[in-house]
C-alpha atoms as a PDB file:
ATOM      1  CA  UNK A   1      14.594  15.012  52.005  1.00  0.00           C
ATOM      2  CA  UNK A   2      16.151  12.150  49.369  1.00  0.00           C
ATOM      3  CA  UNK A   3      12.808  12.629  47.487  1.00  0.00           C
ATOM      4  CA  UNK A   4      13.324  16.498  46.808  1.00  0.00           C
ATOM      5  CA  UNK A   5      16.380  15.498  44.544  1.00  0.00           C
ATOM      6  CA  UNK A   6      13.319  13.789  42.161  1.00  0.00           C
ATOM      7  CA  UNK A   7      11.720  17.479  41.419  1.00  0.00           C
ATOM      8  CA  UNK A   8      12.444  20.029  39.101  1.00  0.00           C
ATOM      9  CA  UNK A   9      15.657  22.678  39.702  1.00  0.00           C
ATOM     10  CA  UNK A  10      12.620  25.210  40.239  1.00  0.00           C
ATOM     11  CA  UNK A  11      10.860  23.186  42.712  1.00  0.00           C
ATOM     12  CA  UNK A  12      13.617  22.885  45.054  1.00  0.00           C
ATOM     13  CA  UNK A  13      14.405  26.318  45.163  1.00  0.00           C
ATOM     14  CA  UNK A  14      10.847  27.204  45.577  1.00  0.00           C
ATOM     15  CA  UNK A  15      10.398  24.244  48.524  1.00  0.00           C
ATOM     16  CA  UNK A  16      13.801  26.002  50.227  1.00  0.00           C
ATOM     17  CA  UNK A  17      12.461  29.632  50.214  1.00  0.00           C
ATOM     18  CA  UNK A  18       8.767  28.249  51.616  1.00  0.00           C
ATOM     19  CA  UNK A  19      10.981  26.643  54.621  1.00  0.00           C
ATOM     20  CA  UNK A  20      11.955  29.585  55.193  1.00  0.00           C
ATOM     21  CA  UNK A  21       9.188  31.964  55.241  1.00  0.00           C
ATOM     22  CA  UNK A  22       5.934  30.092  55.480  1.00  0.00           C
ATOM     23  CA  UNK A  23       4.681  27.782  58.117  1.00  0.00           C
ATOM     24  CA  UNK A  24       6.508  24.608  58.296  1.00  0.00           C
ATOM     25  CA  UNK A  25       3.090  22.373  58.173  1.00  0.00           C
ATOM     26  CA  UNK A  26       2.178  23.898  54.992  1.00  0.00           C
ATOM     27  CA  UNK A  27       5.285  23.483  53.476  1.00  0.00           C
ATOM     28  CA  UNK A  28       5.271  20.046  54.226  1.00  0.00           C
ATOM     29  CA  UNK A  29       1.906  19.542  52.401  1.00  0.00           C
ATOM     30  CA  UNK A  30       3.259  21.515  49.404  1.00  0.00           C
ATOM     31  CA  UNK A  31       6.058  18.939  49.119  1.00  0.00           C
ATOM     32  CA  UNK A  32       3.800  16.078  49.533  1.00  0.00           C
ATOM     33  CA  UNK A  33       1.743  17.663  46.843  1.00  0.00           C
ATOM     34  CA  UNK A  34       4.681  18.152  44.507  1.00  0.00           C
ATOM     35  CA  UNK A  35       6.549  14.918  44.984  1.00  0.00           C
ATOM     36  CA  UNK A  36       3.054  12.821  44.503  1.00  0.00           C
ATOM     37  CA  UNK A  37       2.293  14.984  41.363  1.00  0.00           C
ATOM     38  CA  UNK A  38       6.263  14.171  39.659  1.00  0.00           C
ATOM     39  CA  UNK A  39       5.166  10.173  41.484  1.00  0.00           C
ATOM     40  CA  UNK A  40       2.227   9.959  39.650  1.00  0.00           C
ATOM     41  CA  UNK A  41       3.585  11.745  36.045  1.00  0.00           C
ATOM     42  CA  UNK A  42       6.383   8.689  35.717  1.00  0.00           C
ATOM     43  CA  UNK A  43       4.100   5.521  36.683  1.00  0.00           C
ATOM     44  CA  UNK A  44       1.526   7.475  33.877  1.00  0.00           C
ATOM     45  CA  UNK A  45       4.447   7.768  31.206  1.00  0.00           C
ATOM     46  CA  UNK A  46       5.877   4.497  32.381  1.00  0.00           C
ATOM     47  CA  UNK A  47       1.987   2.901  31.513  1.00  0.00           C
ATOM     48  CA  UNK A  48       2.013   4.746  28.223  1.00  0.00           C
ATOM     49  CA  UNK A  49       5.200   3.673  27.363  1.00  0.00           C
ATOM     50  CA  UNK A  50       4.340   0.336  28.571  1.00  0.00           C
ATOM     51  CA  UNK A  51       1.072   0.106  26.570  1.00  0.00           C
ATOM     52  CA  UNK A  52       2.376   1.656  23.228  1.00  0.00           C
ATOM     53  CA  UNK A  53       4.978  -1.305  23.331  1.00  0.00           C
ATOM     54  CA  UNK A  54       2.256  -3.818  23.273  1.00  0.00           C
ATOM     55  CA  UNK A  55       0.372  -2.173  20.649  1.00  0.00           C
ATOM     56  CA  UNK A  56       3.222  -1.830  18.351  1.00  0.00           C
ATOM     57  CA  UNK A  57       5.461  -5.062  19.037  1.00  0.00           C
ATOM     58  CA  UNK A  58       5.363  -7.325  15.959  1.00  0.00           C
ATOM     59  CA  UNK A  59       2.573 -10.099  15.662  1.00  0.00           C
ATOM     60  CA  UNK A  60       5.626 -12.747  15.012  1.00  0.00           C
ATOM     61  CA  UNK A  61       7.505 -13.395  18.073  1.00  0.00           C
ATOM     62  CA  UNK A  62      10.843 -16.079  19.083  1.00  0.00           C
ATOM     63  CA  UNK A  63       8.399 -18.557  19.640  1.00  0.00           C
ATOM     64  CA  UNK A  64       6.520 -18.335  16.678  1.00  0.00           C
ATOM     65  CA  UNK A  65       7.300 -21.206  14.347  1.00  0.00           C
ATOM     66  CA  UNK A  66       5.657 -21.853  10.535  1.00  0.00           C
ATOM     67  CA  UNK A  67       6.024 -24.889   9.108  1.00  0.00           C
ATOM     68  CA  UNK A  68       5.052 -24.923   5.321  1.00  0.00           C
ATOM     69  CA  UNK A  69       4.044 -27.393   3.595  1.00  0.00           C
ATOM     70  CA  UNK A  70       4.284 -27.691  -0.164  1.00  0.00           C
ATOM     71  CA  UNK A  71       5.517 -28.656  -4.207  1.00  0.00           C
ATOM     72  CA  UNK A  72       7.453 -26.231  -5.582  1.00  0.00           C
ATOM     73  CA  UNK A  73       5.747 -26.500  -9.058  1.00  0.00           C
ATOM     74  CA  UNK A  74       2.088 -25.956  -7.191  1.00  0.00           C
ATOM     75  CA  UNK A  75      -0.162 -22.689  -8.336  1.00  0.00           C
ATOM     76  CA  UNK A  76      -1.238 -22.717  -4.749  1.00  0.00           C
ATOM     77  CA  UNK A  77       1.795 -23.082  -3.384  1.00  0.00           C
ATOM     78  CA  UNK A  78       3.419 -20.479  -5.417  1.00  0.00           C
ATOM     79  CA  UNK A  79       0.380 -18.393  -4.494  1.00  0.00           C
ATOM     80  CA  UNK A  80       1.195 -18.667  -0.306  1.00  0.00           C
ATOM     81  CA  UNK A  81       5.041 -17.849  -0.445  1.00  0.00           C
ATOM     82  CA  UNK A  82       4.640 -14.666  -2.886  1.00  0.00           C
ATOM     83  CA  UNK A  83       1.749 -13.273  -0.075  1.00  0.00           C
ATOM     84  CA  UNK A  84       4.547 -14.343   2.697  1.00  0.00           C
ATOM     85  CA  UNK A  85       7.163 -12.070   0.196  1.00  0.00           C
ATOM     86  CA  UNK A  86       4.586  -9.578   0.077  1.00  0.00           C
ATOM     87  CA  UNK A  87       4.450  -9.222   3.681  1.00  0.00           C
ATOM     88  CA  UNK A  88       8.202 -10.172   4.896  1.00  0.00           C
ATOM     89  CA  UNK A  89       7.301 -13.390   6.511  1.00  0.00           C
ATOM     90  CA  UNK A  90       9.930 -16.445   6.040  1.00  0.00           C
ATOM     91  CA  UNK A  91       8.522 -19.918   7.012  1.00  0.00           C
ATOM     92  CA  UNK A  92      10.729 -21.594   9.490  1.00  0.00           C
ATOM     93  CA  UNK A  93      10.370 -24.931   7.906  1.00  0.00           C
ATOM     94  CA  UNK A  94       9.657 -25.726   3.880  1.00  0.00           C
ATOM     95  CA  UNK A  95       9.037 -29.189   3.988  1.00  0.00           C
ATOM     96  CA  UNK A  96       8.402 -31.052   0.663  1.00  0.00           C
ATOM     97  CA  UNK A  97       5.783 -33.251  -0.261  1.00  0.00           C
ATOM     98  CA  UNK A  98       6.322 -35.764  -2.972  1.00  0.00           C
ATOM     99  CA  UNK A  99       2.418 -36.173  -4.340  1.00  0.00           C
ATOM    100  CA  UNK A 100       3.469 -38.426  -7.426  1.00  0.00           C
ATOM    101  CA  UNK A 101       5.255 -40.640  -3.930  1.00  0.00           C
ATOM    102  CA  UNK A 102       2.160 -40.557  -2.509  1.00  0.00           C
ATOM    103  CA  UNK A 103       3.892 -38.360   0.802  1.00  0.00           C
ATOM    104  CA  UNK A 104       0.250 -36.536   1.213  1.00  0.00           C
ATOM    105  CA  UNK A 105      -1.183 -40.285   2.349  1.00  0.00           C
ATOM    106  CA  UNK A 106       1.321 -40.904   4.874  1.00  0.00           C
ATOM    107  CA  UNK A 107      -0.184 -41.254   7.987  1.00  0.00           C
ATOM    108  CA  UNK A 108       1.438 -37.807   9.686  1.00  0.00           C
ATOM    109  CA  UNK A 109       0.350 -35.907   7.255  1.00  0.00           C
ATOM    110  CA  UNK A 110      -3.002 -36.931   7.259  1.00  0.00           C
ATOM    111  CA  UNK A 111      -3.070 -35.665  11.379  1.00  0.00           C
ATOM    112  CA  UNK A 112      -2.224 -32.566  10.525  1.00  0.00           C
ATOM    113  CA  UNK A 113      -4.588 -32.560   7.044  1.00  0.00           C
ATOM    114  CA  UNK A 114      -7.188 -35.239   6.376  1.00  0.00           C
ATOM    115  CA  UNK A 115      -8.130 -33.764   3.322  1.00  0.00           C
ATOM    116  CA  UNK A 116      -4.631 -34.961   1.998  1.00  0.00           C
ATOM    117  CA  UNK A 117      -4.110 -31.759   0.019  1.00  0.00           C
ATOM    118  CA  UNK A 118      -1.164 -29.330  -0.664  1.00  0.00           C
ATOM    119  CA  UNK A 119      -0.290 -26.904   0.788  1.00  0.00           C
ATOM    120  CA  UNK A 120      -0.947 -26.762   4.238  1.00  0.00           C
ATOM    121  CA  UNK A 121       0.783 -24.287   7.016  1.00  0.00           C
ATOM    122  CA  UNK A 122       0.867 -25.055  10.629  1.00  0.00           C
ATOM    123  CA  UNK A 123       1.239 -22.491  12.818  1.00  0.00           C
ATOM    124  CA  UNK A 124       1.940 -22.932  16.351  1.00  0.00           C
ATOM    125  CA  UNK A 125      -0.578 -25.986  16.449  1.00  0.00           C
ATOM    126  CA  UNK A 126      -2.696 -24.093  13.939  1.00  0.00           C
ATOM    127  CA  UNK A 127      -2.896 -26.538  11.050  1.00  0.00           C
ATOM    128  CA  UNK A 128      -5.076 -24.741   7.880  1.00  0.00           C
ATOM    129  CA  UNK A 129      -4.990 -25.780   4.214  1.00  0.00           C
ATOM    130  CA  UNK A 130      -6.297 -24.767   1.068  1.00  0.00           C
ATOM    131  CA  UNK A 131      -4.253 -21.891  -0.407  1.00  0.00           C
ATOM    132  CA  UNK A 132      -6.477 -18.466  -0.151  1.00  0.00           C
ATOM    133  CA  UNK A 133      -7.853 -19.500   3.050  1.00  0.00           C
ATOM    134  CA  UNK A 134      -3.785 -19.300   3.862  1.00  0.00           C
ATOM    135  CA  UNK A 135      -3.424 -16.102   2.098  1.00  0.00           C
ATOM    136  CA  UNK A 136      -5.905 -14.511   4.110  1.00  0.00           C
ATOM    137  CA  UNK A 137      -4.603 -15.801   7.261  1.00  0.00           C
ATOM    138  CA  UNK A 138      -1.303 -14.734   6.588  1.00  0.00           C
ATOM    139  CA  UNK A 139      -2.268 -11.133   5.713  1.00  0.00           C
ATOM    140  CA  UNK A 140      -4.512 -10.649   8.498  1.00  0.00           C
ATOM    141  CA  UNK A 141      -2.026 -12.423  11.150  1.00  0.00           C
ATOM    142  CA  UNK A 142       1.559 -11.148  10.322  1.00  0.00           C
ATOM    143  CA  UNK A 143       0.334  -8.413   7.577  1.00  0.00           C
ATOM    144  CA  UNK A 144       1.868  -4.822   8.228  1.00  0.00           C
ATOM    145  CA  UNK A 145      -1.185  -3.009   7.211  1.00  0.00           C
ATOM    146  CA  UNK A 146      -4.338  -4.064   5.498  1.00  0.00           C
ATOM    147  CA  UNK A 147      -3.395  -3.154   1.680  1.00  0.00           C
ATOM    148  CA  UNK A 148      -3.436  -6.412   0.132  1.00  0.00           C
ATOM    149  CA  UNK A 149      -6.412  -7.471   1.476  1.00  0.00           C
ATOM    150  CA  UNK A 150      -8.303  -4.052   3.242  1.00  0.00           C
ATOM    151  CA  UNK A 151     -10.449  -3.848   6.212  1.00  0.00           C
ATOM    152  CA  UNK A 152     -12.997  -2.084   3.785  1.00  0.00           C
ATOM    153  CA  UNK A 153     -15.878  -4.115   3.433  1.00  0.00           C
ATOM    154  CA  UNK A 154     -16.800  -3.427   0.168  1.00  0.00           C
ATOM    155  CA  UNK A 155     -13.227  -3.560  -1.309  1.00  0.00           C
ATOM    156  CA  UNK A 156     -12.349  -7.044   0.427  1.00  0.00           C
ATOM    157  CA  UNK A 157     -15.739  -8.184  -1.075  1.00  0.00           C
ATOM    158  CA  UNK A 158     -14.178  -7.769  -4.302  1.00  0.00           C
ATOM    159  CA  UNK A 159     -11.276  -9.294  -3.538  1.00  0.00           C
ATOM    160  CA  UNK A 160     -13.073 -12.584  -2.442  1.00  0.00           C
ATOM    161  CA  UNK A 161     -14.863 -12.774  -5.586  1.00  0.00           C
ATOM    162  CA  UNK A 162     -11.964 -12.472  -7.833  1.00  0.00           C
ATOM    163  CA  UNK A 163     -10.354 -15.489  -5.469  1.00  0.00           C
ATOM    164  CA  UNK A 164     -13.344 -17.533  -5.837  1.00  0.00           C
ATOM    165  CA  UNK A 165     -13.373 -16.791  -9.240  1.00  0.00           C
ATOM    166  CA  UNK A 166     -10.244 -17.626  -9.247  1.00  0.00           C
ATOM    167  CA  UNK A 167     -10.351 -21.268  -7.500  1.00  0.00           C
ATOM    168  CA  UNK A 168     -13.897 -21.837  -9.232  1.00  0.00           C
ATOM    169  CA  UNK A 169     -13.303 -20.799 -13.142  1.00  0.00           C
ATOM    170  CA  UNK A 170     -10.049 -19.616 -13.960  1.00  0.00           C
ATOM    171  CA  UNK A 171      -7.151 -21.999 -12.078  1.00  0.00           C
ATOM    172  CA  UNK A 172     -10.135 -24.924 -12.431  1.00  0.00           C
ATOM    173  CA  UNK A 173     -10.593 -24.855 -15.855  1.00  0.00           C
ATOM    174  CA  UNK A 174      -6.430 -25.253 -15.931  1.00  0.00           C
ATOM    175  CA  UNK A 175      -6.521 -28.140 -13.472  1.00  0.00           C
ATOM    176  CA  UNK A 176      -9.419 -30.002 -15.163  1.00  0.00           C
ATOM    177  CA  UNK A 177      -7.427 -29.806 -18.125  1.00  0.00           C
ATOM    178  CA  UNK A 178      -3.932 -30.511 -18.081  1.00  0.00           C
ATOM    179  CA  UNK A 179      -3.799 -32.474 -15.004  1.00  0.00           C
ATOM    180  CA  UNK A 180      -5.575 -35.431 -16.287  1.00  0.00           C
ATOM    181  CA  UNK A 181      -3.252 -35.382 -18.795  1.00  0.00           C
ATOM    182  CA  UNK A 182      -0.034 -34.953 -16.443  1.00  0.00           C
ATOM    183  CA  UNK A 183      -0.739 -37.330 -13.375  1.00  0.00           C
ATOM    184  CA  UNK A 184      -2.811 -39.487 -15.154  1.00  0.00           C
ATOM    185  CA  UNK A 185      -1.961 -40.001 -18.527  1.00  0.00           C
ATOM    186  CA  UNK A 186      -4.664 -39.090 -20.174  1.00  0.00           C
ATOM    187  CA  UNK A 187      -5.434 -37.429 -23.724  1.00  0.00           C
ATOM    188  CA  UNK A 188      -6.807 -34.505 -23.682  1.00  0.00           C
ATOM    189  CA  UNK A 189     -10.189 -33.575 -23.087  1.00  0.00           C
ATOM    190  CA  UNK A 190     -11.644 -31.103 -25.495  1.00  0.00           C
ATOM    191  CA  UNK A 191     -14.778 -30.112 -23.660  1.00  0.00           C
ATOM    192  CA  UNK A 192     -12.446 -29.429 -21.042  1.00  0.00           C
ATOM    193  CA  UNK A 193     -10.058 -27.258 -22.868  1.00  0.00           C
ATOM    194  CA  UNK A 194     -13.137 -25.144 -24.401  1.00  0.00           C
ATOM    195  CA  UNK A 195     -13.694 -24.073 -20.762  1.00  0.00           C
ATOM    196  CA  UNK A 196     -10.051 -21.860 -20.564  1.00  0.00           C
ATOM    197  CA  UNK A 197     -11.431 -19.411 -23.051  1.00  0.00           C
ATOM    198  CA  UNK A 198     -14.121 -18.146 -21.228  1.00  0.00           C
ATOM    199  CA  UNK A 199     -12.503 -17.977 -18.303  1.00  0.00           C
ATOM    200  CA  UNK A 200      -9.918 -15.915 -19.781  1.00  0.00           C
ATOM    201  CA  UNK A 201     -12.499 -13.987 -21.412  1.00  0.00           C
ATOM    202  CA  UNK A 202     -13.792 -13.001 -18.313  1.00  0.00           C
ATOM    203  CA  UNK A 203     -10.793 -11.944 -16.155  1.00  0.00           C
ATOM    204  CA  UNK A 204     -10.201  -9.793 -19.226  1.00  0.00           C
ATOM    205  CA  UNK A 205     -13.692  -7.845 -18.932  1.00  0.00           C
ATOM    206  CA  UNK A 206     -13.017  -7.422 -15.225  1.00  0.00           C
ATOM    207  CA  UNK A 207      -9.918  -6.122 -16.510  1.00  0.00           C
ATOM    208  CA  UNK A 208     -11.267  -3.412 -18.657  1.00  0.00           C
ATOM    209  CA  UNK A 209     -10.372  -0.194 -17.440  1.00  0.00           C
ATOM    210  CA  UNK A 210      -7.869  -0.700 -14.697  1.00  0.00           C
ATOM    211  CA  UNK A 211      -4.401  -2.594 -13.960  1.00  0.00           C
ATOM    212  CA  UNK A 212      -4.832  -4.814 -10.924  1.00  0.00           C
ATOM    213  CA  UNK A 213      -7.416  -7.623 -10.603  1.00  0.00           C
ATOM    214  CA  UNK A 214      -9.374  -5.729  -7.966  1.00  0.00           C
ATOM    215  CA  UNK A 215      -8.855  -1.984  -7.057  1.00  0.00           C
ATOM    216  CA  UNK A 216      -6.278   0.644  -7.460  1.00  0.00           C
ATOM    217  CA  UNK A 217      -3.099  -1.621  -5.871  1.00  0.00           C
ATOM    218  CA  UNK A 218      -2.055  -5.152  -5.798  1.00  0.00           C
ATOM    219  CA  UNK A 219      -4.147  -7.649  -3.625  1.00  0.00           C
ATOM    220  CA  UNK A 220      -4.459 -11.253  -2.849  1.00  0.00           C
ATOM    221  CA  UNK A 221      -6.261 -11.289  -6.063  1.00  0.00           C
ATOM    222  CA  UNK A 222      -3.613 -10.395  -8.023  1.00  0.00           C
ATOM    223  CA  UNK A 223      -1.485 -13.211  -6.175  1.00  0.00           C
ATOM    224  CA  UNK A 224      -3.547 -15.730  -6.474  1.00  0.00           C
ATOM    225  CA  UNK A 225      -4.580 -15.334 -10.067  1.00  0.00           C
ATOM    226  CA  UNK A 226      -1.031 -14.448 -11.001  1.00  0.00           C
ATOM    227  CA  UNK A 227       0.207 -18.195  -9.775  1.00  0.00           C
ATOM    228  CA  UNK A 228      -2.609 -19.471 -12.143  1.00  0.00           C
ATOM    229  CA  UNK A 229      -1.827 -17.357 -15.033  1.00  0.00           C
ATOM    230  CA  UNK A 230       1.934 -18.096 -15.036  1.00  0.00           C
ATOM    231  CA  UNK A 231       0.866 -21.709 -15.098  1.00  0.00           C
ATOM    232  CA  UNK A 232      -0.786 -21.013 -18.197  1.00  0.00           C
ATOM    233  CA  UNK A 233       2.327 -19.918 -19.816  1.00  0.00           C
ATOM    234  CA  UNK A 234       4.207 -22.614 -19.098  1.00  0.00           C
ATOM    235  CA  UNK A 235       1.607 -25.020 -19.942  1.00  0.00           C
ATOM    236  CA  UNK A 236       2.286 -23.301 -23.692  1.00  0.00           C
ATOM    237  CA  UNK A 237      -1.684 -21.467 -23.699  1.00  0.00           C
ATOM    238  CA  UNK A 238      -2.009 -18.456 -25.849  1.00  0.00           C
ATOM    239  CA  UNK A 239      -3.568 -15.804 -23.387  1.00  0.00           C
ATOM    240  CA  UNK A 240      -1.786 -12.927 -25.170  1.00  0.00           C
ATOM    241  CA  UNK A 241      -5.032 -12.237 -27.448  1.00  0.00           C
ATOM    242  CA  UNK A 242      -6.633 -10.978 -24.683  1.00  0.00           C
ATOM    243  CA  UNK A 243      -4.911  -7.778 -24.199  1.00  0.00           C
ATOM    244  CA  UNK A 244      -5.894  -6.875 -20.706  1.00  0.00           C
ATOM    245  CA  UNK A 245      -4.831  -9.803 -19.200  1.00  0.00           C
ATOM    246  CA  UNK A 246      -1.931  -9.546 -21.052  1.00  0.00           C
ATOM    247  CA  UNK A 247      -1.277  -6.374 -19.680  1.00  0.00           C
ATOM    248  CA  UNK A 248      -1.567  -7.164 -16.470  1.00  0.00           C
ATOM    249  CA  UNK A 249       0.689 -10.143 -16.656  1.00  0.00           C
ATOM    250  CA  UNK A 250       3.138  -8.297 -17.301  1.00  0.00           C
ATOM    251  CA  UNK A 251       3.306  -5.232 -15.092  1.00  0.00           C
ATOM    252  CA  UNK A 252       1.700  -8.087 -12.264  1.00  0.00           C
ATOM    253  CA  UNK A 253       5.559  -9.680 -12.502  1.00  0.00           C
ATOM    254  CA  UNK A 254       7.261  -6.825 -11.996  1.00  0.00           C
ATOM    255  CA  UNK A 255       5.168  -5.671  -9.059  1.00  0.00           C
ATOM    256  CA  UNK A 256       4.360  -8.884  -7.019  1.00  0.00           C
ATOM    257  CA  UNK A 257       7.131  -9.839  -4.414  1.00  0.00           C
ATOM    258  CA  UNK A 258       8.465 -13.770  -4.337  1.00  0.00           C
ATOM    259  CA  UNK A 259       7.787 -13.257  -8.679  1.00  0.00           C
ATOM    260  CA  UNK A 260      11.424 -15.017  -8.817  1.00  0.00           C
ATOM    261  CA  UNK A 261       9.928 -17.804  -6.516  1.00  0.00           C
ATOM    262  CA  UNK A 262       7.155 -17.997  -8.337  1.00  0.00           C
ATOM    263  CA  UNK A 263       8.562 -18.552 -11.770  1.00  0.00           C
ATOM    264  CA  UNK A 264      11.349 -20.884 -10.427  1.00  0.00           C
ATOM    265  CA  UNK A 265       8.284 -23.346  -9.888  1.00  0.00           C
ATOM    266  CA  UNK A 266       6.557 -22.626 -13.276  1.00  0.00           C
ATOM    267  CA  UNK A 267      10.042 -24.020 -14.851  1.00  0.00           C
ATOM    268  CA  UNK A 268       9.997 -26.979 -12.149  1.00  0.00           C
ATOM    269  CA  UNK A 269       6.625 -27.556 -13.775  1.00  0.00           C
ATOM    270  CA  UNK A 270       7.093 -26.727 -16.920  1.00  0.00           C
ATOM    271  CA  UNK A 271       9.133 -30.640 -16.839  1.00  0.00           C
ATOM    272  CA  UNK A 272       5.791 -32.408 -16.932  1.00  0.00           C
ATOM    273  CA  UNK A 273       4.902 -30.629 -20.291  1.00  0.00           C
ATOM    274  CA  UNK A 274       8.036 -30.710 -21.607  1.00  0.00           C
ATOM    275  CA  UNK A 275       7.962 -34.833 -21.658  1.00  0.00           C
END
């Protein structure tokens, strides 16, 4: 009789007066019945319970540990810890590599990356470089919902070709200008330099007619091309002619989370133009 404590108030009143006017073997089955049926109802809410848990328990765990590594002064850098902002990551580790030292040659970083290139994030044994392929991961891994890069086909196709866009055109056309100049002393290369315009010319037509790089919100996109355009400004290039970009620049600092990070490496940067 321990088990009729487990049913309802009602049951047990209902199992008493049955004991006491109906045959004892059905009354027995009755209670079998009943206490089976409440048996059954807490393993099922127990499972549910159980299972919901699992579904909604946070991708990043105790165990999880990012290592991240990077140059403060980096567009791509820059570009990885605004999406971790943007989705309330921290990296465990923020380890600094020297590049004018030569740190990307040493031989332990070149296990973990043998194309020698910053940055690179390794996450539990996952080692993965080259910034948007990061971005990505990061959104897709620890992300909270899908809104800076969405699970909608077509819209995440636009998103890719503003990062390629991005990597190819835009941030290249910086790179194949001023760094040259920076890291190796060069002068500067005019046929180079006439390559920025267009570039610029053409984030501003894909500009025309909305404020964020790709869509209605702000996406990897806007990250990544944000890191590059800041870099611009530091570098001393005139974008503000082009008045959608302009635009965007500025409501894109406002909006983007790590901006503060961001721009604390543009002035880190900014040292190389400076002298």
């Amino acid at each position: 009789m321990v088990a009729l404590i487990q049913l309802s108030l009602a049951d047990q009143k209902t199992i008493i007066l049955l004991i006491n006017t109906w045959p004892v073997a059905f009354v027995c089955w009755l209670y079998i019945k009943l206490t089976l049926s409440a048996d059954l109802s807490s393993v099922a809410q127990k499972r549910f319970v159980r299972k919901t848990a699992q579904r909604e328990a946070p991708k990043t765990g105790p165990n999880s540990i990012m290592d991240f590594y990077y140059r403060p002064g980096s567009a791509p850098c820059r570009a990885v810890i605004m999406t971790a902002k943007a989705i309330g990551i921290e990296f465990n580790n923020l380890i600094l590599i020297n590049t004018r030292a030569g740190d990307q040659f040493k031989p332990e970083y070149l296990k973990i990356n043998p194309q020698h290139s910053i940055p690179t994030l390794v996450d539990n044994g996952l080692s993965l470089w080259e910034s948007r392929a990061i971005m990505v991961y990061l959104v897709e891994q620890y992300g909270k919902d899908d809104t800076l890069y969405p699970k909608d086909i077509q819209k995440r196709a636009l998103i890719n070709q503003l990062l390629y866009f991005d990597m190819g055109t835009l941030y290249k056309s910086f790179a194949d200008y001023y760094y040259p100049q920076i890291f190796q002393k060069r002068a500067p290369n005019e046929e180079c330099y006439k390559k920025i315009e267009p570039a610029f010319e053409l984030f501003n037509t894909f500009l025309e007619g909305q404020s964020y790089a790709a869509g209605d919100n702000l996406t990897l996109a806007d990250i990544s091309i944000l890191a590059s355009v800041s870099s611009f400004d530091v570098a001393g290039y005139d974008f503000k002619r082009y008045g959608n970009v302009a635009k965007w620049y500025e409501q894109a600092k406002l909006v983007t989370p790590g901006w503060d990070v961001n721009w604390a490496g543009c002035l880190e940067f900014r040292k190389y133009f400076d002298s």
